[in-house]
N, C-alpha and C. Protein backbone atom coordinates (compact mmCIF):
# COMPACT_ATOMS: atom_id res chain seq x y z
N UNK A 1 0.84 -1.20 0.00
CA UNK A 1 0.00 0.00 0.00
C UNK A 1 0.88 1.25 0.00
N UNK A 2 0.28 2.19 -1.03
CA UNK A 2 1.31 3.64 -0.75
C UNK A 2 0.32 4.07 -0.53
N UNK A 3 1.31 5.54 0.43
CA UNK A 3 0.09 6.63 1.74
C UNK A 3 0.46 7.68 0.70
N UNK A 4 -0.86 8.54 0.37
CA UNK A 4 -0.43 9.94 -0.29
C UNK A 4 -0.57 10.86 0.86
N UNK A 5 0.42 11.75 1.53
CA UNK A 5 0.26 12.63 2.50
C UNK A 5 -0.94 13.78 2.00
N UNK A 6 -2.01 14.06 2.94
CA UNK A 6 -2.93 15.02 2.62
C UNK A 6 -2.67 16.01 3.80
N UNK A 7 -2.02 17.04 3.37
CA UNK A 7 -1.44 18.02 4.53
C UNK A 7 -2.34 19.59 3.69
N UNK A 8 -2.82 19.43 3.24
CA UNK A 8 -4.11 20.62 2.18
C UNK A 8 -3.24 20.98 0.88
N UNK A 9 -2.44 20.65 0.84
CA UNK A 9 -1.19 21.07 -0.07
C UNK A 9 -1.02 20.53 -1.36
N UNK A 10 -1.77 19.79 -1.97
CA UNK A 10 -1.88 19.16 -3.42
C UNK A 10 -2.84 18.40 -3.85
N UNK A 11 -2.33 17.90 -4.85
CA UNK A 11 -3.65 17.61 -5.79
C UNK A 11 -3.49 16.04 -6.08
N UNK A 12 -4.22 15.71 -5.01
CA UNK A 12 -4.12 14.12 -3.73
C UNK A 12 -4.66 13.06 -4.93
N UNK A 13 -5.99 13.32 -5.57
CA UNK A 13 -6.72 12.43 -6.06
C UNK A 13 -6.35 12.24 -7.87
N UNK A 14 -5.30 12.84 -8.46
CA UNK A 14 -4.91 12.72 -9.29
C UNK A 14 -3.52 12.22 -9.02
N UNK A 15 -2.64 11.73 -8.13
CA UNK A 15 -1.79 11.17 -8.04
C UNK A 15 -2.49 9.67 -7.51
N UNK A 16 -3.63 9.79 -6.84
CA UNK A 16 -4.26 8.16 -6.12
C UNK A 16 -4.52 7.80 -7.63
N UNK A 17 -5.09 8.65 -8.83
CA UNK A 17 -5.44 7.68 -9.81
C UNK A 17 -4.60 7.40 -10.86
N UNK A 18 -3.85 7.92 -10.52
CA UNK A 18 -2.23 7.67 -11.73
C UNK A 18 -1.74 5.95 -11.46
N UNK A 19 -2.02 6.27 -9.81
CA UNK A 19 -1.24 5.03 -9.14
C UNK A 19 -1.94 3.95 -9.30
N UNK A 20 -3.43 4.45 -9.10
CA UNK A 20 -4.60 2.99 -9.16
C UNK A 20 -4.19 2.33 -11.19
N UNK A 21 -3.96 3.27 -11.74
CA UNK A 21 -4.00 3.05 -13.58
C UNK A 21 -3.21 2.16 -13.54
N UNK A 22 -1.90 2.39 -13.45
CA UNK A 22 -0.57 1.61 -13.40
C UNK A 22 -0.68 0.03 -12.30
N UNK A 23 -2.03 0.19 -11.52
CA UNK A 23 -1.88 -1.11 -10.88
C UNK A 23 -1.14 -1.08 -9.55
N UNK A 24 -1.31 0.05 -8.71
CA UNK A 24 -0.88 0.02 -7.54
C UNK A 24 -1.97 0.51 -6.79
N UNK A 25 -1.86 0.04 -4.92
CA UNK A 25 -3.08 0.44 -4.64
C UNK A 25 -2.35 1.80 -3.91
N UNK A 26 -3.28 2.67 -3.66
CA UNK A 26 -2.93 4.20 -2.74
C UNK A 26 -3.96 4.62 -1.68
N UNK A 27 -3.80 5.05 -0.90
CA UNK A 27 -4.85 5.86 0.16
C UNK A 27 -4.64 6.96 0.64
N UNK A 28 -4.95 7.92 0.79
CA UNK A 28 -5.13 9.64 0.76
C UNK A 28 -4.73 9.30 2.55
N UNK A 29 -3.96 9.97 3.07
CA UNK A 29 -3.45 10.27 4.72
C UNK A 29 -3.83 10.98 5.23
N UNK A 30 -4.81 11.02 6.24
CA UNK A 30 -5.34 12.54 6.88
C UNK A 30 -4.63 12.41 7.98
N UNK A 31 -3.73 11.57 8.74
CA UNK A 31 -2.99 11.68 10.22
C UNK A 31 -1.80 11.10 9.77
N UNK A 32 -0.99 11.41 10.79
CA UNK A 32 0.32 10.86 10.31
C UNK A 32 0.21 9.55 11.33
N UNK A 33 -0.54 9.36 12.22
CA UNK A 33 -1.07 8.18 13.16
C UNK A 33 -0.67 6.67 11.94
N UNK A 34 -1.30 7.14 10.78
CA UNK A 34 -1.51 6.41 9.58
C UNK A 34 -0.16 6.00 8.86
N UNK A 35 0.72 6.24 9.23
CA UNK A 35 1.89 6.17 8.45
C UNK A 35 2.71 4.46 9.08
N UNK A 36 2.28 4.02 9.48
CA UNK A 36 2.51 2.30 10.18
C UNK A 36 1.97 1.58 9.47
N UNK A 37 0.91 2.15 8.44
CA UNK A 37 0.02 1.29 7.75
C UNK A 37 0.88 0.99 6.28
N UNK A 38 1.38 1.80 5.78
CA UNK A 38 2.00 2.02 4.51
C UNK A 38 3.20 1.45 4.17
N UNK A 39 3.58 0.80 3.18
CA UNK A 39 5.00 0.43 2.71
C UNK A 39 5.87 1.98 1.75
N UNK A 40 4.95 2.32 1.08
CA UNK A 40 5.72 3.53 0.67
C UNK A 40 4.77 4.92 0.95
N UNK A 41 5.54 5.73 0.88
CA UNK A 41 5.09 6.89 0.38
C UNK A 41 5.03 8.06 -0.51
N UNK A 42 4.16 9.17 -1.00
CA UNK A 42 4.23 9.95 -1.82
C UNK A 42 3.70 11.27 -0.96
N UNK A 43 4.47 12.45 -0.85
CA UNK A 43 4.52 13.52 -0.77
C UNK A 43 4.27 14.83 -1.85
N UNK A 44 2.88 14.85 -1.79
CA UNK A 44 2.72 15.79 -2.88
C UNK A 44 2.70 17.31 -2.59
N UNK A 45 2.79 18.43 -3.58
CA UNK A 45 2.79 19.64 -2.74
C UNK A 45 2.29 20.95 -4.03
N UNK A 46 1.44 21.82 -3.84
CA UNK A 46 1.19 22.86 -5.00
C UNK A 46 1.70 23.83 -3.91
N UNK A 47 2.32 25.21 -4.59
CA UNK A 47 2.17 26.28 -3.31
C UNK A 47 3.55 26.95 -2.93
N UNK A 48 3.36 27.51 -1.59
CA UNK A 48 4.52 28.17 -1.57
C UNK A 48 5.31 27.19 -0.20
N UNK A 49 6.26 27.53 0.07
CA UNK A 49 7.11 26.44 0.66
C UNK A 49 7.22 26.53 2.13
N UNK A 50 7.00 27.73 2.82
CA UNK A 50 6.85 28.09 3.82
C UNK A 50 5.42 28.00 4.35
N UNK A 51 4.41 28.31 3.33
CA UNK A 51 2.92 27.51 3.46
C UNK A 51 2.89 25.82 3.65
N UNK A 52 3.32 25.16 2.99
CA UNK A 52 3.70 23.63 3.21
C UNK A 52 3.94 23.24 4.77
N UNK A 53 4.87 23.87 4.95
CA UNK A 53 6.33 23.29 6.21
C UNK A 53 5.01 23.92 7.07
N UNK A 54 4.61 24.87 7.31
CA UNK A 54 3.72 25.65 7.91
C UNK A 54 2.18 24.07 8.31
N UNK A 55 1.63 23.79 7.23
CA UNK A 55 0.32 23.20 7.41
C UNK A 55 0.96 21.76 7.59
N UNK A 56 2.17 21.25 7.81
CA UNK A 56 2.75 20.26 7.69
C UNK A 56 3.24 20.44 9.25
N UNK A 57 3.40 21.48 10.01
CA UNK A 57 3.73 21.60 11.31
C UNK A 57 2.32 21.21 11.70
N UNK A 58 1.47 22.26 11.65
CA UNK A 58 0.13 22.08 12.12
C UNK A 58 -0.34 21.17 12.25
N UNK A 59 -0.05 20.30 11.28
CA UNK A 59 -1.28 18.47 11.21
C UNK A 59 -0.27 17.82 11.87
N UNK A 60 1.38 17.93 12.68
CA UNK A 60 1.84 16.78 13.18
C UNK A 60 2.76 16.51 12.18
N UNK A 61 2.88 16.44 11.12
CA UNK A 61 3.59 15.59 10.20
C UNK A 61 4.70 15.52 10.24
N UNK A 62 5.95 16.53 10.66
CA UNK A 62 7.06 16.72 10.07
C UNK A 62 8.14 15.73 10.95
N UNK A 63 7.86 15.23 11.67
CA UNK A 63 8.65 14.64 12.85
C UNK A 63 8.50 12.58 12.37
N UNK A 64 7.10 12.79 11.95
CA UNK A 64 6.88 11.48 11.64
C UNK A 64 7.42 11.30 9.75
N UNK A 65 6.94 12.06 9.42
CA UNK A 65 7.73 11.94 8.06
C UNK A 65 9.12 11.55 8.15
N UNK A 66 9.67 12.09 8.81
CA UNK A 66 11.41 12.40 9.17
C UNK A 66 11.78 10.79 9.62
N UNK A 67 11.06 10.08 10.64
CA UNK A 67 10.83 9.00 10.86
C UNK A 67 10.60 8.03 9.60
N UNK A 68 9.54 8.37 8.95
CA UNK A 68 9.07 7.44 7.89
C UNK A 68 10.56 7.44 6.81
N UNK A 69 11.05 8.33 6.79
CA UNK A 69 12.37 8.45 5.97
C UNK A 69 13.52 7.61 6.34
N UNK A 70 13.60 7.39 7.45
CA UNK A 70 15.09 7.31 8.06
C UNK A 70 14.28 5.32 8.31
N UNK A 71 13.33 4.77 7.75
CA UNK A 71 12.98 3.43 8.43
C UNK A 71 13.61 3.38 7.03
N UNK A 72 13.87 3.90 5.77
CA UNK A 72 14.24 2.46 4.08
C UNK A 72 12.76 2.77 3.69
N UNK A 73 11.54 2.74 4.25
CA UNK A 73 10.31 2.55 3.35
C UNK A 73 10.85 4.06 2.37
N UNK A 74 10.14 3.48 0.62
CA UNK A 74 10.36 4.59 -0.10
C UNK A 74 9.53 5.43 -0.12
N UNK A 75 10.62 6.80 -0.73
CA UNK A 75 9.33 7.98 0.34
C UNK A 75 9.33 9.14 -1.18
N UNK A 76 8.77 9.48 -1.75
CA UNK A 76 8.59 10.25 -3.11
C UNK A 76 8.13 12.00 -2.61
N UNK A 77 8.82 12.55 -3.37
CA UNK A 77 8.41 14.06 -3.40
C UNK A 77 8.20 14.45 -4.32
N UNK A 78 6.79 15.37 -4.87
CA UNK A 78 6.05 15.82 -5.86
C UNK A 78 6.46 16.90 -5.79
N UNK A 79 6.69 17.79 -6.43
CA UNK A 79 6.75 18.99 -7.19
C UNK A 79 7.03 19.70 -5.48
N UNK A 80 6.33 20.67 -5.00
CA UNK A 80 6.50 21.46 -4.19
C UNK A 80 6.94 20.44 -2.73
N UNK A 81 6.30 19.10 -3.02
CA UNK A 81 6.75 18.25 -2.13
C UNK A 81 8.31 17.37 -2.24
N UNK A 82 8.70 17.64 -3.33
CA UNK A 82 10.34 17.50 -3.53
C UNK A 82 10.78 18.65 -2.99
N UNK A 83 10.51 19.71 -2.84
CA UNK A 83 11.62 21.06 -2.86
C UNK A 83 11.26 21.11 -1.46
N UNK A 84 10.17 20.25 -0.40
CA UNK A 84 10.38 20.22 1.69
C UNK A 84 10.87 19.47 1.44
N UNK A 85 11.88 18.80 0.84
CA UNK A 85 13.09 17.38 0.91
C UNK A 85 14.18 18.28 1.77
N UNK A 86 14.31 19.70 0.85
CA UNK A 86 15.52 19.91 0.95
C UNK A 86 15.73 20.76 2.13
N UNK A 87 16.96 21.27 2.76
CA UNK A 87 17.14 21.90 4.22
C UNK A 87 16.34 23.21 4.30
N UNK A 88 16.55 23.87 3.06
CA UNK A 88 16.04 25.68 3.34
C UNK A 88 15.34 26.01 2.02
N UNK A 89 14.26 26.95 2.04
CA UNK A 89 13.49 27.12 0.94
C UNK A 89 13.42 28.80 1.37
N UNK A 90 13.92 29.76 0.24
CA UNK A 90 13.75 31.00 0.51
C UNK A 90 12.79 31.60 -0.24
N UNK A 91 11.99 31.14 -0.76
CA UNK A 91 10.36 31.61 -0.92
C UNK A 91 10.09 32.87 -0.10
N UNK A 92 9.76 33.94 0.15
CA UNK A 92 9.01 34.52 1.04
C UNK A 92 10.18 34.80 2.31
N UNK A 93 11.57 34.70 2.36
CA UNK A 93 12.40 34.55 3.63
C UNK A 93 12.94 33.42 3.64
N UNK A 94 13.62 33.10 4.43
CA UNK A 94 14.17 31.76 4.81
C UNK A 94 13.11 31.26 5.42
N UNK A 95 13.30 29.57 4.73
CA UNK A 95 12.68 28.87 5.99
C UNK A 95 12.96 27.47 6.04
N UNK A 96 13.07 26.70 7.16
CA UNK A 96 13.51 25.30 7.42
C UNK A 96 12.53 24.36 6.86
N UNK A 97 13.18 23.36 5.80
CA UNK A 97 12.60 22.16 5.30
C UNK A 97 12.76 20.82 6.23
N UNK A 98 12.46 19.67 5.41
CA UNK A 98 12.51 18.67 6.31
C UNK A 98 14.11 18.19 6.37
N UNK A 99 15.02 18.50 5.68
CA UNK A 99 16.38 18.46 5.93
C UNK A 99 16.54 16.83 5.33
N UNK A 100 16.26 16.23 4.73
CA UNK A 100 16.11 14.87 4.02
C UNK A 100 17.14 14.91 2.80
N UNK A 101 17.01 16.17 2.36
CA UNK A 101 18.39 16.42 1.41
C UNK A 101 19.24 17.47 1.53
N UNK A 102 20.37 17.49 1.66
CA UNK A 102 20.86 18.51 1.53
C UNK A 102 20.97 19.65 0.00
N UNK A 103 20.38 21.10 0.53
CA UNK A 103 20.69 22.05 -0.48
C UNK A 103 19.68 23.08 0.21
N UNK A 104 19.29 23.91 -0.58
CA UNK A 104 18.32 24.98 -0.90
C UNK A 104 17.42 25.36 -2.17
N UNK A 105 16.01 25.66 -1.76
CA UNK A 105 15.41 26.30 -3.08
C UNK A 105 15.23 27.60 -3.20
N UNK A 106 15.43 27.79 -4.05
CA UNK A 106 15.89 29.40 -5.08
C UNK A 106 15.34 29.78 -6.22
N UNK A 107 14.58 30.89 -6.27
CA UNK A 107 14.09 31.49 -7.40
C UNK A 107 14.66 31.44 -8.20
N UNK A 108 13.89 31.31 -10.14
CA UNK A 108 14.85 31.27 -11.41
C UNK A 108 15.33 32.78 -11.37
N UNK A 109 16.13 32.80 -11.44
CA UNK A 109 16.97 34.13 -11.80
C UNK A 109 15.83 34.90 -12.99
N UNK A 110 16.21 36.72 -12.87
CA UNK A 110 15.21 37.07 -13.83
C UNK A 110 15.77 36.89 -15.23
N UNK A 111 14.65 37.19 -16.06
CA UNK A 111 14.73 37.09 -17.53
C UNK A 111 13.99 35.83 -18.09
N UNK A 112 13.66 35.21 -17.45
CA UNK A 112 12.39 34.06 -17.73
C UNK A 112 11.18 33.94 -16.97
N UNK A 113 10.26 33.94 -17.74
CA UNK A 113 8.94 33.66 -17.24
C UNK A 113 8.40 32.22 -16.21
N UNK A 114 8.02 33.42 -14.85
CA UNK A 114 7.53 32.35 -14.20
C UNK A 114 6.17 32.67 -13.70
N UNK A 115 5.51 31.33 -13.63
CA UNK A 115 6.56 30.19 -13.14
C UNK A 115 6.35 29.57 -14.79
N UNK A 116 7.55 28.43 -14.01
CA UNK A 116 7.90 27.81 -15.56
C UNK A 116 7.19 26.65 -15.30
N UNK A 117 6.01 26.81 -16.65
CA UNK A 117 4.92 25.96 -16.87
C UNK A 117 5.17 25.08 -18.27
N UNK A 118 4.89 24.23 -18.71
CA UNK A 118 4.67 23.11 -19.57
C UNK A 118 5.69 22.15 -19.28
N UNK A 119 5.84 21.59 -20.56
CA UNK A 119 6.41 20.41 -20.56
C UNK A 119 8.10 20.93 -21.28
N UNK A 120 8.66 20.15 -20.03
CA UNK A 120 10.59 20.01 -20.72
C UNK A 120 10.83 18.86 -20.90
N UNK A 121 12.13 18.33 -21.05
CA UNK A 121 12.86 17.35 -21.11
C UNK A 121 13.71 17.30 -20.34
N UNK A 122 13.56 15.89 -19.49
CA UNK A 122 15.08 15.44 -18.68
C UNK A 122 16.25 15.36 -19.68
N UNK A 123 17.19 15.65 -18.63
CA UNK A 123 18.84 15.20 -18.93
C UNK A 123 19.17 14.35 -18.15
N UNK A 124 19.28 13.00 -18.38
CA UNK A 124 19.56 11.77 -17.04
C UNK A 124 21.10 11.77 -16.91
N UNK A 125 21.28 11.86 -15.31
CA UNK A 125 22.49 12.24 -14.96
C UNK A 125 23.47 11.05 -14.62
N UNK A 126 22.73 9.97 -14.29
CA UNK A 126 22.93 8.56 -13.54
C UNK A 126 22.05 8.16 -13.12
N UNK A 127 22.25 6.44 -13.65
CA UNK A 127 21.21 5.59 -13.29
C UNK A 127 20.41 5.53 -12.34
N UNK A 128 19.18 4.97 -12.50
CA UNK A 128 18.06 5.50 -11.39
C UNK A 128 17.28 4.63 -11.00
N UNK A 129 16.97 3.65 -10.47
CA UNK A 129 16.13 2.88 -10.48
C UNK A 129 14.17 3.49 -10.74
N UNK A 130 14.00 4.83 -10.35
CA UNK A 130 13.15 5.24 -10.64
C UNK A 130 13.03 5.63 -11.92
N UNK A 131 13.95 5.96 -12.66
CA UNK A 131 14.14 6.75 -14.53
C UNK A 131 14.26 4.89 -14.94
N UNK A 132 14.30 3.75 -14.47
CA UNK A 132 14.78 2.77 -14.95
C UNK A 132 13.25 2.48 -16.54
N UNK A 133 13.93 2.59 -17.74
CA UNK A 133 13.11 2.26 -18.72
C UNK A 133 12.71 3.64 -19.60
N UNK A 134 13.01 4.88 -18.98
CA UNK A 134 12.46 6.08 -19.29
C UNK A 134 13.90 6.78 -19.84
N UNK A 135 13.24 6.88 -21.83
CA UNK A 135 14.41 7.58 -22.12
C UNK A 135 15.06 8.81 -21.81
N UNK A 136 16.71 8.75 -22.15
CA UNK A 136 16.74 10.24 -22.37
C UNK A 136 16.27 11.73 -22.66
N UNK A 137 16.07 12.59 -22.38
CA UNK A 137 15.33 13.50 -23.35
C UNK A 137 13.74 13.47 -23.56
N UNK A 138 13.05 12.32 -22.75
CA UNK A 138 11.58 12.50 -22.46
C UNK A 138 11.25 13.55 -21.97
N UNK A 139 9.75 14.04 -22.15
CA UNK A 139 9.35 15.08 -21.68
C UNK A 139 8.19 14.75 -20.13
N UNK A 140 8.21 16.01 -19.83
CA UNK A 140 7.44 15.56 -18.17
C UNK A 140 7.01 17.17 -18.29
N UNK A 141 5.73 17.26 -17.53
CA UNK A 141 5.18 18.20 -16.98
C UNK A 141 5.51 19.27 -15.96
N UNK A 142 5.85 20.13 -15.54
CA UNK A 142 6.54 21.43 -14.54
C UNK A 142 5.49 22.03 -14.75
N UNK A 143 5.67 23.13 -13.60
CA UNK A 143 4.78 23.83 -12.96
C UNK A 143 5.41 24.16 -11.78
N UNK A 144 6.83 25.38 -11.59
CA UNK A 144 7.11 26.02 -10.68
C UNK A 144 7.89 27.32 -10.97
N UNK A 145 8.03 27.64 -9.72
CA UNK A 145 8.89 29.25 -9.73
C UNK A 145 10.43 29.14 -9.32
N UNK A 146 10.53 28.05 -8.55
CA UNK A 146 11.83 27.94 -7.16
C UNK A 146 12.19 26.45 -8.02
N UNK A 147 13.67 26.17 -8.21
CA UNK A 147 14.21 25.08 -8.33
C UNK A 147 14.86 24.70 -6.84
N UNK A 148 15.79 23.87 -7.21
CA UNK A 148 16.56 22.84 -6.12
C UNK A 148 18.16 23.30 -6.15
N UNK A 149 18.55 23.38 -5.31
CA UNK A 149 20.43 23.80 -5.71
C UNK A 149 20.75 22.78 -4.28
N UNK A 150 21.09 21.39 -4.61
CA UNK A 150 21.59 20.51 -4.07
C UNK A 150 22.67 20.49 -3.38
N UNK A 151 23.09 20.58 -2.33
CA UNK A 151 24.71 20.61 -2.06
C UNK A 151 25.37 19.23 -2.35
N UNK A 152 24.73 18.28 -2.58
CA UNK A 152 25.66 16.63 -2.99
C UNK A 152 24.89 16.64 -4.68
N UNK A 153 25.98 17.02 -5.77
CA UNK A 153 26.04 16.78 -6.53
C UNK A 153 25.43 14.98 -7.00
N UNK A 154 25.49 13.92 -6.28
CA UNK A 154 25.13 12.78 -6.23
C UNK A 154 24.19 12.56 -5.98
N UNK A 155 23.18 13.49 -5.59
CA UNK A 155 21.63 13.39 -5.31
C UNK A 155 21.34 13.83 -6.02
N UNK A 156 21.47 14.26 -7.77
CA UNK A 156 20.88 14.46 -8.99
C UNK A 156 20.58 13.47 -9.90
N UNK A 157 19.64 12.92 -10.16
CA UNK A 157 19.53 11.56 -10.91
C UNK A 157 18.84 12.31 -12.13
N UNK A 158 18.48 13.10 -12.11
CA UNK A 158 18.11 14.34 -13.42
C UNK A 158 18.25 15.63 -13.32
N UNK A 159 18.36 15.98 -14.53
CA UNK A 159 18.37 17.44 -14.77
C UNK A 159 17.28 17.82 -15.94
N UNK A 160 16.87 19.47 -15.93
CA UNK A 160 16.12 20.19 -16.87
C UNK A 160 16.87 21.30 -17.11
N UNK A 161 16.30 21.91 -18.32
CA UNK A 161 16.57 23.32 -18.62
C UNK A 161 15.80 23.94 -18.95
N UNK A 162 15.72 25.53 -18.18
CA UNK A 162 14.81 26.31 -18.37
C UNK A 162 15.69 27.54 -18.22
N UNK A 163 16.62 27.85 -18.84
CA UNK A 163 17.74 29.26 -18.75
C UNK A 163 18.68 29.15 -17.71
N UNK A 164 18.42 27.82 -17.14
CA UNK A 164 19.41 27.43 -15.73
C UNK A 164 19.32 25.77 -15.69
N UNK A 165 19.67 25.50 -15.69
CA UNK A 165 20.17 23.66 -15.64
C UNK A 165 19.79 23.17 -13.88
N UNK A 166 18.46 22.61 -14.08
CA UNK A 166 18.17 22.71 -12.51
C UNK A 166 17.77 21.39 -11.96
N UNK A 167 17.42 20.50 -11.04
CA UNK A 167 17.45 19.27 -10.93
C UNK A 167 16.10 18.85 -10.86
N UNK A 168 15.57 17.88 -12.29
CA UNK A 168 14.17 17.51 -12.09
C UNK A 168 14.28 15.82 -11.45
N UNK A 169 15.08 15.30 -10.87
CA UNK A 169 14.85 14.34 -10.26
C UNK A 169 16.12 14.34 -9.43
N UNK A 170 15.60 13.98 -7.67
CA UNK A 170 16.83 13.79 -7.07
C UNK A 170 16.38 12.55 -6.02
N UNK A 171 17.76 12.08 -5.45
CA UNK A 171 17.40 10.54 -4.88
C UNK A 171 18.81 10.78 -3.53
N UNK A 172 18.34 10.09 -2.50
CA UNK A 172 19.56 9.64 -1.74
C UNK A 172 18.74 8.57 -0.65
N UNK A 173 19.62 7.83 -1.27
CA UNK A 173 19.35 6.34 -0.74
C UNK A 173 17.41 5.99 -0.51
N UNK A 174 16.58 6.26 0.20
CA UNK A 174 15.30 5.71 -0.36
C UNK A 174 14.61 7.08 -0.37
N UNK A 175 15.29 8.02 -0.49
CA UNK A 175 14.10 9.46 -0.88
C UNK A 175 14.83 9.79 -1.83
N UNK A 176 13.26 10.04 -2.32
CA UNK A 176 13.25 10.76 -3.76
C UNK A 176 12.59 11.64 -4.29
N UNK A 177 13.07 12.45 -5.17
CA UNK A 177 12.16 13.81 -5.62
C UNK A 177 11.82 13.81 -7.05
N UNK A 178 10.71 14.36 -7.67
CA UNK A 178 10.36 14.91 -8.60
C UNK A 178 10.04 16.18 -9.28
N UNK A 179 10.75 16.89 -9.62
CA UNK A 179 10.08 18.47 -9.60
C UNK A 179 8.92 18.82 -10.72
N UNK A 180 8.68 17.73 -11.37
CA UNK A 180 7.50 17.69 -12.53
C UNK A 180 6.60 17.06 -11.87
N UNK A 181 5.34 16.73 -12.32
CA UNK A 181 3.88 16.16 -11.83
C UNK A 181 4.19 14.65 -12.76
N UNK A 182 4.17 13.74 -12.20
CA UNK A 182 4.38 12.74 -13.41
C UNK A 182 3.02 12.35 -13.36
N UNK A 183 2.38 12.64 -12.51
CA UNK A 183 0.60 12.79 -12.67
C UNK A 183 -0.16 12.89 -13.72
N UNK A 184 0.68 14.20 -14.64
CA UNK A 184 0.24 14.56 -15.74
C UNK A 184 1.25 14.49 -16.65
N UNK A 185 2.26 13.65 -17.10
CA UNK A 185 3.05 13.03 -17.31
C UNK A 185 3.15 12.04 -18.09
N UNK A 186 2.27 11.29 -18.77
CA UNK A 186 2.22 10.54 -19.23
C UNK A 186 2.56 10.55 -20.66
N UNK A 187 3.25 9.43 -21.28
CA UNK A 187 3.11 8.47 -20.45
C UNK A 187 4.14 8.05 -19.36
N UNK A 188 5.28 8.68 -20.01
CA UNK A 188 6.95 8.85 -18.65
C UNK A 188 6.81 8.63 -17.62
N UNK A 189 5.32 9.77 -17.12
CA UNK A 189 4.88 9.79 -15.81
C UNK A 189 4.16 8.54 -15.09
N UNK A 190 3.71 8.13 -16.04
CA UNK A 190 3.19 6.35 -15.57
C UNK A 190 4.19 5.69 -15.39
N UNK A 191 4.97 5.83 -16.48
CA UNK A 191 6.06 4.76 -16.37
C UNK A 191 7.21 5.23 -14.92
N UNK A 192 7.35 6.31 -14.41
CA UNK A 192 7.94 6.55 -13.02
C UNK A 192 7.30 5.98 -12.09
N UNK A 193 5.37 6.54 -12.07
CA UNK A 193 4.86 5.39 -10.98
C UNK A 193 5.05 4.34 -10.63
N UNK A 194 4.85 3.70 -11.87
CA UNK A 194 4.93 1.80 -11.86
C UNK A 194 6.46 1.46 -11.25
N UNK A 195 7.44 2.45 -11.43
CA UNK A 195 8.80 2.07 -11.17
C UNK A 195 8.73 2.35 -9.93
N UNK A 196 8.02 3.22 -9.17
CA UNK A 196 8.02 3.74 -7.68
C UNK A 196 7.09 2.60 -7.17
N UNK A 197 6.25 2.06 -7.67
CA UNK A 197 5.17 0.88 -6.60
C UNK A 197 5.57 -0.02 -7.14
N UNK A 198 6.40 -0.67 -7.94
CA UNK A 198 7.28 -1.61 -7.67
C UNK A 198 8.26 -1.87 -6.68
N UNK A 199 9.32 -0.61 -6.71
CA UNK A 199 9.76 -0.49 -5.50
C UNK A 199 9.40 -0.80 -4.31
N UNK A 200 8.61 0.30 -3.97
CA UNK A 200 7.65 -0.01 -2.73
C UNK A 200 7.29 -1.66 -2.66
N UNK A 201 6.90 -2.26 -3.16
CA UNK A 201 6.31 -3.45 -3.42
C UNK A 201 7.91 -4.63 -3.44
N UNK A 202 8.83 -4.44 -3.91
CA UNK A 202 10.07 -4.83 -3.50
C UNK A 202 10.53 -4.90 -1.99
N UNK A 203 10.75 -3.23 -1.98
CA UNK A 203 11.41 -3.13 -0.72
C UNK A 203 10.48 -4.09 0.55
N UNK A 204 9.17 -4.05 0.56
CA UNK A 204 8.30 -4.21 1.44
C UNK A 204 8.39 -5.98 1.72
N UNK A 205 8.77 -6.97 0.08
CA UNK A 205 8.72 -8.10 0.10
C UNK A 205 10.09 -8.42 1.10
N UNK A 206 11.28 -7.49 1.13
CA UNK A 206 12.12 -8.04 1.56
C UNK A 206 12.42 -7.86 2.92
N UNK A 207 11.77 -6.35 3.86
CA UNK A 207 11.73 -6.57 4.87
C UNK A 207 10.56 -6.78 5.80
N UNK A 208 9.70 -8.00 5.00
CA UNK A 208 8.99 -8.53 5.21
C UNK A 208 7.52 -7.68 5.90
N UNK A 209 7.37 -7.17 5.71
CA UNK A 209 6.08 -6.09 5.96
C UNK A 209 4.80 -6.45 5.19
């Protein structure tokens, strides 16, 4: 079973049916009480980043997430929910993420229109078990203002370009990020799911859960 975190922050029921398409089952999280139940997870997020961490304090979550991270179960970050992976998000001021990756998110520099909406193409940086099957140079869906500036170069398993070379997929050891919707993604974006609830569905066979 994967838990989709419902912290008011995204768009819950179009990632449950991406997942149900591809043949995985999902359930929407209203407590983090709920997170014992799950083999993986998905962290979704629309919004601003200090709003997130903010309604993500409020419901409880951030302590148990942090937990759910540090057990191996795989743990996915969606778009605004990849960029609380990382330590600091200066949206609006500084403000503290869940610290799961090291770096910061940062506005595109001016001279391009944001936020940067449609569809780009990855640059695959190194093998991925999540990119596993998904070519080079596929396209995926975006929809933001703030990228990722990683401090471990090795937690980039993709890149995009949008006037700055910025990281649309990052991984360290069982967390992982997405900065596109693979929701709306398809078919790439299916094909990431199925590679993520496999996983989940792996990892779970082997430590017996």
């Amino acid at each position: 079973m994967i838990g989709i975190v419902d912290y008011g922050r995204g768009n819950l029921r179009s990632v449950e049916k991406a997942l149900e398409k591809v043949g995985f089952e999902a359930t929407i999280m209203a407590s983090p009480t709920e997170l014992n139940l799950v083999n993986g997870l998905i962290l979704p997020g629309v919004g601003a980043f200090a709003d997130a961490m903010q309604a993500l304090r409020q419901g409880g979550w951030i302590e148990p997430l942090i937990r759910f991270a540090r057990s191996g179960r795989p743990f996915l970050g969606i778009c605004l929910g990849m960029q609380i992976l990382f330590e600091v998000g200066e949206e609006h001021g500084e403000h503290a993420g869940l610290g799961l990756l090291a770096g910061r998110v940062v506005k595109f520099p001016p001279g391009r229109k944001v936020p940067h909406m449609g569809w780009n193409s990855l640059q695959l940086e190194q093998p991925s078990y999540l990119l596993e099957g998904i070519p080079n140079e596929s396209y995926f869906y975006f929809v933001h203002s703030y990228y990722a500036e990683p401090g471990e170069k090795r937690d980039v398993a993709a890149t995009s370009d949008y006037g700055v070379v910025f990281p649309a997929v990052v991984s360290k050891d069982n967390v992982w990020g997405a900065q596109f919707h693979p929701e709306k993604s398809s078919p790439w974006g299916l094909k990431l799911l199925t590679n993520f609830g496999k996983w989940v569905n792996e990892n779970a066979a082997l430590s017996g859960h």
